[in-house]
N, C-alpha and C. Protein backbone atom coordinates (compact mmCIF):
# COMPACT_ATOMS: atom_id res chain seq x y z
N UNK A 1 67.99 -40.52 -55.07
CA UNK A 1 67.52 -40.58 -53.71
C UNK A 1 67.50 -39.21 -53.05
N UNK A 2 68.75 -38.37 -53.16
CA UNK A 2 68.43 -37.09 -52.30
C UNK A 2 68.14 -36.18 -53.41
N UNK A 3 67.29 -36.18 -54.17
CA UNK A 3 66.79 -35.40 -55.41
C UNK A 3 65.54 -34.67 -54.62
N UNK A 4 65.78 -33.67 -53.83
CA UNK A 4 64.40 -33.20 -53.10
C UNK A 4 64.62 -32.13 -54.06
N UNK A 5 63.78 -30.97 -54.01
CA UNK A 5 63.79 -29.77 -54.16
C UNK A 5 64.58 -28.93 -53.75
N UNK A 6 65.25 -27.62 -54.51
CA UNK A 6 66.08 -26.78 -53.90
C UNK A 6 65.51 -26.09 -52.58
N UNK A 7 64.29 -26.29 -52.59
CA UNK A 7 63.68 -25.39 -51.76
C UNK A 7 63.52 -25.59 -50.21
N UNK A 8 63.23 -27.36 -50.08
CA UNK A 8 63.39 -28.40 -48.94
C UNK A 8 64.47 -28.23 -48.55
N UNK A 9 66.00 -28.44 -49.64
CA UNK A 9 67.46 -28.71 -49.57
C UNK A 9 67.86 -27.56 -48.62
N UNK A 10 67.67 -26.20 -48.82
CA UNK A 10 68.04 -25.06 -48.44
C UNK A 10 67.94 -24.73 -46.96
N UNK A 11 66.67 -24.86 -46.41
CA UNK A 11 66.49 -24.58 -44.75
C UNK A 11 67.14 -26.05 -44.02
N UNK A 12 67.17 -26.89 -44.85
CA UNK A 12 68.10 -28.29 -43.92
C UNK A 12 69.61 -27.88 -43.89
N UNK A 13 69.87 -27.70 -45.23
CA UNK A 13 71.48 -27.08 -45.08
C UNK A 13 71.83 -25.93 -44.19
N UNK A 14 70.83 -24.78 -44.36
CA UNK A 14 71.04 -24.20 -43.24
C UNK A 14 71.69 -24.43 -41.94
N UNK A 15 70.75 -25.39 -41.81
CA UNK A 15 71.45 -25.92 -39.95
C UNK A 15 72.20 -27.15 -40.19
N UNK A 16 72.32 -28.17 -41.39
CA UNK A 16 73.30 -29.35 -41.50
C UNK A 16 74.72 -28.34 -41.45
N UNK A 17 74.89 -27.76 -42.44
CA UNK A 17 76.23 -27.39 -42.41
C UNK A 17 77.09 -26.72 -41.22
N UNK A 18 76.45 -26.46 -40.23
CA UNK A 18 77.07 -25.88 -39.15
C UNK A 18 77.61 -27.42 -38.21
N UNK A 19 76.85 -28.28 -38.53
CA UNK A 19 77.01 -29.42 -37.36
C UNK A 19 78.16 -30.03 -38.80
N UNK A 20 78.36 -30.03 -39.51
CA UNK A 20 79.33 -30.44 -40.78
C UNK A 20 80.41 -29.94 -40.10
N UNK A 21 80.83 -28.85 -40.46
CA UNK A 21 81.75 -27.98 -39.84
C UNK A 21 82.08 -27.82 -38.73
N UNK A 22 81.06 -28.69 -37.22
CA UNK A 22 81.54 -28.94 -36.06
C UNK A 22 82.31 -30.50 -36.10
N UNK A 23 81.96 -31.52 -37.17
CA UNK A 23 82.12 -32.52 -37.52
C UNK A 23 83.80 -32.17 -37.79
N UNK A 24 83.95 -31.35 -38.71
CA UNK A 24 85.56 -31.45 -39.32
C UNK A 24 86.55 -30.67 -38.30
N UNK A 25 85.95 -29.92 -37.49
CA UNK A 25 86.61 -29.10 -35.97
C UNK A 25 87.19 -30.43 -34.97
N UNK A 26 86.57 -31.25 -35.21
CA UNK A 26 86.66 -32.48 -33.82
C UNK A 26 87.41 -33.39 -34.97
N UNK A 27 87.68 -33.36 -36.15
CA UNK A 27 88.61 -33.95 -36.95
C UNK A 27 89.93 -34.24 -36.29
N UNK A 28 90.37 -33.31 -35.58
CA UNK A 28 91.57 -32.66 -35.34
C UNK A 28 92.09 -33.12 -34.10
N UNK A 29 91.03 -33.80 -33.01
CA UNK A 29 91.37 -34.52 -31.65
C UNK A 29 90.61 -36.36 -32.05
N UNK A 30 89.59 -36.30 -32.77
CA UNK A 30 89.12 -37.70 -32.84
C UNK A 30 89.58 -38.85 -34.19
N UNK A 31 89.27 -39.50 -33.97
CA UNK A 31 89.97 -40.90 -34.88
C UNK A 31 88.88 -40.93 -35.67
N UNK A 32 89.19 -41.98 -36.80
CA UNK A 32 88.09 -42.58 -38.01
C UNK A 32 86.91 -43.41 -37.24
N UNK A 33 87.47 -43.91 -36.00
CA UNK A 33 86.22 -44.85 -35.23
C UNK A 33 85.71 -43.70 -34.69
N UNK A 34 85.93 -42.75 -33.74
CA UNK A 34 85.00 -41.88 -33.06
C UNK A 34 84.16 -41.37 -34.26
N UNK A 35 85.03 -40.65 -35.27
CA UNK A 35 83.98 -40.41 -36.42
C UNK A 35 82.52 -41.15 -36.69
N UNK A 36 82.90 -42.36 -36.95
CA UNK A 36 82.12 -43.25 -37.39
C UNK A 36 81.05 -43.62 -36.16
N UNK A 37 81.28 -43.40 -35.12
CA UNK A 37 80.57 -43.61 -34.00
C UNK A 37 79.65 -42.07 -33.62
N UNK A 38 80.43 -40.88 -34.05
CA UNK A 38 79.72 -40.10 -34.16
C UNK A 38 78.56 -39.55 -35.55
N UNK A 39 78.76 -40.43 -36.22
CA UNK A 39 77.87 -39.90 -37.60
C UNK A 39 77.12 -41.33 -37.30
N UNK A 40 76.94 -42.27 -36.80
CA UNK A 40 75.83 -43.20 -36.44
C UNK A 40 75.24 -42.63 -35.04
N UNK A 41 75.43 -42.23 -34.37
CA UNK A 41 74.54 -41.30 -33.25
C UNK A 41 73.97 -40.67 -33.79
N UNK A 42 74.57 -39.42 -34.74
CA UNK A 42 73.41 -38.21 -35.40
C UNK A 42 72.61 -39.24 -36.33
N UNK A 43 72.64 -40.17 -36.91
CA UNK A 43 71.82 -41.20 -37.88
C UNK A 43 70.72 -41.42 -37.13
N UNK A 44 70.75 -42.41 -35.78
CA UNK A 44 70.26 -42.92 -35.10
C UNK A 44 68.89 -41.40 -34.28
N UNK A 45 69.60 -41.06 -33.82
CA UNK A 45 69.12 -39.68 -33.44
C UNK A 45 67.72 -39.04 -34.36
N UNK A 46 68.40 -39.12 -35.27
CA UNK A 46 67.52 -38.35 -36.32
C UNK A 46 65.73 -40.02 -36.32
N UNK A 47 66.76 -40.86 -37.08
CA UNK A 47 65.58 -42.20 -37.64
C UNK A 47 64.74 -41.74 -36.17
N UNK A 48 65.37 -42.24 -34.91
CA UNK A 48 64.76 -42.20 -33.85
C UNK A 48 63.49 -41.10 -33.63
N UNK A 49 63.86 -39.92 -33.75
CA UNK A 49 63.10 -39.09 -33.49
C UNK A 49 62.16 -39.47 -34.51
N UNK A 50 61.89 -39.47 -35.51
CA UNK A 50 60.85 -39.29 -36.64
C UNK A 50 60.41 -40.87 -36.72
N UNK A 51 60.80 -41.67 -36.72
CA UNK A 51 60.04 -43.09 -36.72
C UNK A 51 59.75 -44.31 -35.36
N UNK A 52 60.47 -43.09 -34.34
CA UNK A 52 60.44 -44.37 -32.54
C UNK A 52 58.42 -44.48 -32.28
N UNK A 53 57.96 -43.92 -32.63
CA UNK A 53 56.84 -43.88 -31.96
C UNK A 53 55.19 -44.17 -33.20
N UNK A 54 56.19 -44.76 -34.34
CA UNK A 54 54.98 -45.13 -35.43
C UNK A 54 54.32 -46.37 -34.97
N UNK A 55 53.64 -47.18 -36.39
CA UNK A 55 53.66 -48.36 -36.22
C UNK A 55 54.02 -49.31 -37.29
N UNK A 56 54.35 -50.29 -37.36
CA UNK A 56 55.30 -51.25 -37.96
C UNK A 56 55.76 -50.47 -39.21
N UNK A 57 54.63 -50.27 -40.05
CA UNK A 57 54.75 -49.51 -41.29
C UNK A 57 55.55 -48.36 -41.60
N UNK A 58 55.42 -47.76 -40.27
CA UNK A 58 55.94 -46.52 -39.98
C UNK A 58 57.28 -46.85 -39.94
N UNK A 59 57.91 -47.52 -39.05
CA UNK A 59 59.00 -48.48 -38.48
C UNK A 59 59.71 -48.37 -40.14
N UNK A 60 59.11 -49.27 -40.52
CA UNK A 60 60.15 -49.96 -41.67
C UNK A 60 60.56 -48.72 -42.50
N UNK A 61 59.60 -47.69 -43.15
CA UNK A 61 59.91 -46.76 -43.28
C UNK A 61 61.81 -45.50 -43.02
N UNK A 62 61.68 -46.38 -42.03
CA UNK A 62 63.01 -46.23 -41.07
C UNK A 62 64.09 -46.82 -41.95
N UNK A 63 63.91 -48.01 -42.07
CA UNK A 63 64.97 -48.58 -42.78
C UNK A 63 64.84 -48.44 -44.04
N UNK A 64 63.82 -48.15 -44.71
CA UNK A 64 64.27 -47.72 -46.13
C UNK A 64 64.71 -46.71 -46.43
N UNK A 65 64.59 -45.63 -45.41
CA UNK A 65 65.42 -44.24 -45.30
C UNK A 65 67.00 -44.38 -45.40
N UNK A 66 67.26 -45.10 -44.53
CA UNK A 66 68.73 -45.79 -44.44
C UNK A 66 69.10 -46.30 -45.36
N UNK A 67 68.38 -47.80 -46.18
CA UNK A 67 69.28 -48.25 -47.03
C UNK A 67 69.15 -47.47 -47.93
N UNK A 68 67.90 -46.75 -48.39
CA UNK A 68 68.60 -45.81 -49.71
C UNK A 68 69.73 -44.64 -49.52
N UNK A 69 69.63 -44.65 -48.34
CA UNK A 69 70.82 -43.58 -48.20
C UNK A 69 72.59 -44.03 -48.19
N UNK A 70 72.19 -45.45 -47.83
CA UNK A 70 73.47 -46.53 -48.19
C UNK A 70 73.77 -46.94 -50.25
N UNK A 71 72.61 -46.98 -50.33
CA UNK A 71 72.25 -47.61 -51.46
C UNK A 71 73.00 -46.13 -52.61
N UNK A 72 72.68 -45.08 -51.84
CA UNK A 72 73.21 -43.61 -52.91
C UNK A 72 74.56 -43.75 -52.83
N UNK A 73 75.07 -43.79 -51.43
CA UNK A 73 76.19 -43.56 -51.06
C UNK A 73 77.50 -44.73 -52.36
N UNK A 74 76.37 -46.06 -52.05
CA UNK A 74 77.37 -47.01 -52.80
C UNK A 74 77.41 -46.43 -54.39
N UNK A 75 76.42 -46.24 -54.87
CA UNK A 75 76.30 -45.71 -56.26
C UNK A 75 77.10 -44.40 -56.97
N UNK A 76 77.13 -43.35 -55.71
CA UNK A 76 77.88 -42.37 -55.99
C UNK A 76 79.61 -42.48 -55.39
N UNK A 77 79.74 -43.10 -54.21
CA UNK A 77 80.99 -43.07 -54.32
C UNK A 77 82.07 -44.40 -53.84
N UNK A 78 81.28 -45.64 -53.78
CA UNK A 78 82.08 -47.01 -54.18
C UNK A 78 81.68 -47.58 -55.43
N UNK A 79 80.94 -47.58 -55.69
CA UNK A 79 81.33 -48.28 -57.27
C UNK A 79 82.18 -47.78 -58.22
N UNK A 80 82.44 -46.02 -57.85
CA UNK A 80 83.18 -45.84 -59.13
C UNK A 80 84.79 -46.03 -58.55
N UNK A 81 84.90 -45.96 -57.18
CA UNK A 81 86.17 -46.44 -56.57
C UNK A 81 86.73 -48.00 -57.04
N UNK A 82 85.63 -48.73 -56.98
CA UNK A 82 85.52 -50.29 -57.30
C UNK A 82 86.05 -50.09 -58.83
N UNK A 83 85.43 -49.26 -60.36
CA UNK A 83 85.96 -49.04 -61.34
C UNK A 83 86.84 -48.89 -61.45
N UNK A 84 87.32 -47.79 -60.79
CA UNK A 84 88.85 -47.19 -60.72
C UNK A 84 89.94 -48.25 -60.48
N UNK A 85 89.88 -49.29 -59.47
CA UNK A 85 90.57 -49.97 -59.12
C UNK A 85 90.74 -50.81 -60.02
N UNK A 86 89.62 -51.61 -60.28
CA UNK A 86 89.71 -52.60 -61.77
C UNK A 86 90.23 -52.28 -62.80
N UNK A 87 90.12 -50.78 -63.14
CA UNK A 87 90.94 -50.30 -64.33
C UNK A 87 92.57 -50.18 -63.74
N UNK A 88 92.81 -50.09 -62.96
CA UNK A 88 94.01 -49.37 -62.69
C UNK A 88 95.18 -51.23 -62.67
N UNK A 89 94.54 -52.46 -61.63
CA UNK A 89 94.70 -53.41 -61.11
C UNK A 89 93.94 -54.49 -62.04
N UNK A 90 93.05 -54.49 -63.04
CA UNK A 90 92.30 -55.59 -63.61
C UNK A 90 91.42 -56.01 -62.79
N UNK A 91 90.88 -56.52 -63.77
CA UNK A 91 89.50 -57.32 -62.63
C UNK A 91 89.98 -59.13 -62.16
N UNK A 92 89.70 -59.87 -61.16
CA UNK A 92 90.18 -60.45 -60.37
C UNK A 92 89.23 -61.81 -61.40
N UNK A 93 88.05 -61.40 -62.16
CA UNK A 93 87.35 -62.65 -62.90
C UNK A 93 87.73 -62.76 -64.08
């Protein structure tokens, strides 16, 4: 899913990593819920800007941005948590 080009990757990181690093600064006064409330604003923020004003097609677009970005997230770092556990605890079937 985030398999773009180094070349795309590079001017986004540019400016992601500074708001990253304002992210782990506010670590230090905010909780796991503000977190989480603050990385669904910048989510929202972003879909918003680039898909509020399409049409339907456009729209849905929106959400497949999201779930594949859920869909990576589960692949790269809960399932192998989910492994880990089963190996460590057995599996429950």
């Amino acid at each position: 899913m985030p398999y773009i080009k180094k070349a795309l990757r590079e001017p986004i990181d540019e400016k992601l990593d500074p708001l990253i690093g304002r992210l782990n600064e506010m670590l230090t006064y905010i909780d796991g819920k503000d977190l989480a409330a603050c990385l669904t604003y910048i989510v929202f923020k972003l879909i918003r800007r680039y898909y509020e004003n399409g049409k339907w097609y456009d729209k849905m677009d929106a959400e497949k941005v999201c779930a594949s970005a859920i869909d990576e997230f589960k692949r790269r770092f809960l399932h192998p948590y989910e492994e880990m556990k089963i190996a460590e605890n057995g599996d429950v079937c």
